[in-house]
Every structure is written in C-alpha cells, then in structure tokens.
C-alpha atoms as a PDB file:
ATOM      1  CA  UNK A   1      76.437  87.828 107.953  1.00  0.00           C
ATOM      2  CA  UNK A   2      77.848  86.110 104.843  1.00  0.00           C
ATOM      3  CA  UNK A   3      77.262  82.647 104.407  1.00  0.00           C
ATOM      4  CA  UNK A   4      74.224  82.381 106.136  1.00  0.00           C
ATOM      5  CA  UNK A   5      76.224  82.005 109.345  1.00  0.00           C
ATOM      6  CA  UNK A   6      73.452  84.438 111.325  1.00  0.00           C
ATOM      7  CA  UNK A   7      70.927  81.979 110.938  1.00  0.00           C
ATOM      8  CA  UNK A   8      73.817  79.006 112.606  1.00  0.00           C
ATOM      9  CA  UNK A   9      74.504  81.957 115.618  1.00  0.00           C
ATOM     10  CA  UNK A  10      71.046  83.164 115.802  1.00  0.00           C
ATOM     11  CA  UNK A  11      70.553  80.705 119.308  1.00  0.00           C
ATOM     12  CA  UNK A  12      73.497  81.757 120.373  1.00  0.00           C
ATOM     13  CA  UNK A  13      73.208  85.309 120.602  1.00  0.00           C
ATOM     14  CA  UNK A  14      70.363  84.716 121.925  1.00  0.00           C
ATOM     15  CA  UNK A  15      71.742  83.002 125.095  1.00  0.00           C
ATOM     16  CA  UNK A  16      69.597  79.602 124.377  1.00  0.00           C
ATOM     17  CA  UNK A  17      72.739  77.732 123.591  1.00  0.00           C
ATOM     18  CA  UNK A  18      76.746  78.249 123.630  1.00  0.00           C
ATOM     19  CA  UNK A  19      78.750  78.483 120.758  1.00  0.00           C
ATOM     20  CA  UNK A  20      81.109  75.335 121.476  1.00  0.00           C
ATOM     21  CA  UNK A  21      78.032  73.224 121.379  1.00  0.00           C
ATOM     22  CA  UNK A  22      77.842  74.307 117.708  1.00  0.00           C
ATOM     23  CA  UNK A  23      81.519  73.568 117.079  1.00  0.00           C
ATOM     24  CA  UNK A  24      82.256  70.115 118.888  1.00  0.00           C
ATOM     25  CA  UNK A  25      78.623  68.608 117.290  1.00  0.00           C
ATOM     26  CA  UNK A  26      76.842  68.733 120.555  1.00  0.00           C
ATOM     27  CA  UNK A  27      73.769  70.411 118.647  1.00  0.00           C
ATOM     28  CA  UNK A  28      72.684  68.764 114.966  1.00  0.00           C
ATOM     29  CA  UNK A  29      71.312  71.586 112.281  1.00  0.00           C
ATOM     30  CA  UNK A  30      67.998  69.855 113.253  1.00  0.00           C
ATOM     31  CA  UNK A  31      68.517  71.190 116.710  1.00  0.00           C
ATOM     32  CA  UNK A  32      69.505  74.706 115.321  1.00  0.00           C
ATOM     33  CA  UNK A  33      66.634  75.144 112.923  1.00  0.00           C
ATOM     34  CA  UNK A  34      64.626  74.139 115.556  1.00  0.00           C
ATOM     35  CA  UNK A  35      66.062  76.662 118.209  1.00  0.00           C
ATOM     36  CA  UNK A  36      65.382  79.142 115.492  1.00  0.00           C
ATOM     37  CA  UNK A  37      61.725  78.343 114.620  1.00  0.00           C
ATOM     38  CA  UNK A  38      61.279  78.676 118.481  1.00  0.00           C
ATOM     39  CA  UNK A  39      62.973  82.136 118.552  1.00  0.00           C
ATOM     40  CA  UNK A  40      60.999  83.641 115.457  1.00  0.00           C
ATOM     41  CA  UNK A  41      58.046  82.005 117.261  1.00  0.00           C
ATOM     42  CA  UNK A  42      58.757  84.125 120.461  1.00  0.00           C
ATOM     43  CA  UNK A  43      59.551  87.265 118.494  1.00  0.00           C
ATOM     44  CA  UNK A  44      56.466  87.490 116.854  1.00  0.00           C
ATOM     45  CA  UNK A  45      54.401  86.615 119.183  1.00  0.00           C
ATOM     46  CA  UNK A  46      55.630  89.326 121.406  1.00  0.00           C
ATOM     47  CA  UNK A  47      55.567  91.724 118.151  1.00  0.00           C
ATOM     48  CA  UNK A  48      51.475  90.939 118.552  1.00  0.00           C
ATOM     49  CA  UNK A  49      51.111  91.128 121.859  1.00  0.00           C
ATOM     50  CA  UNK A  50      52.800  94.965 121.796  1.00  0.00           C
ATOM     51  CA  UNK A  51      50.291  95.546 118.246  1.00  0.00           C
ATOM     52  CA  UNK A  52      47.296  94.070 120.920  1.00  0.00           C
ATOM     53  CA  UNK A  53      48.405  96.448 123.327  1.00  0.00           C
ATOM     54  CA  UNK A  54      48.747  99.413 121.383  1.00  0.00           C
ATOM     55  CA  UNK A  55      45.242  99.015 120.026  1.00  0.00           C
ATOM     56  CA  UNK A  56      43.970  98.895 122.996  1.00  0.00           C
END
C-alpha cells in the first residue's frame, strides 16, 4: 500500500484490533508499532517452528 498505510492496517487485518480504534485515537502509533512487532514476532516464530518440523 502507498504511504506506508499497510504497516498502520497490519493489526487490523489481522483481527487484533478494529479499524475505528485507529481513526477516533483509541490506539497511539506506540500501540500500533507495538501490535506489529508482536505480529512479526508470531510470524516468524511459526515460520521456525514449520523449518523445525520439516527437518525433522
């Protein structure tokens, strides 16, 4: 997305918060780069878990 706006919808598409909350100032930027750093956390470590599993 232009703009860097997936990084600002990242959480939401991901269901762990709802896009009004981004709007009306419920969530900070804080809050979103830290929703982020917790989703990229999650994604990779399921990415090793399935490279564990593979080798296995």
């Amino acid at each position: 997305m232009p703009d860097g706006e997936d990084w600002l919808l990242r959480p939401v598409v991901e269901g762990m918060c709802l896009y009004p909350s981004l709007i009306d100032g419920t969530l900070s930027l804080c809050d979103v780069a830290r929703i982020n750093d917790a989703i990229s956390v999650r994604n990779e470590n399921q990415r090793r878990m399935e490279a564990a599993a593979k080798g296995r």
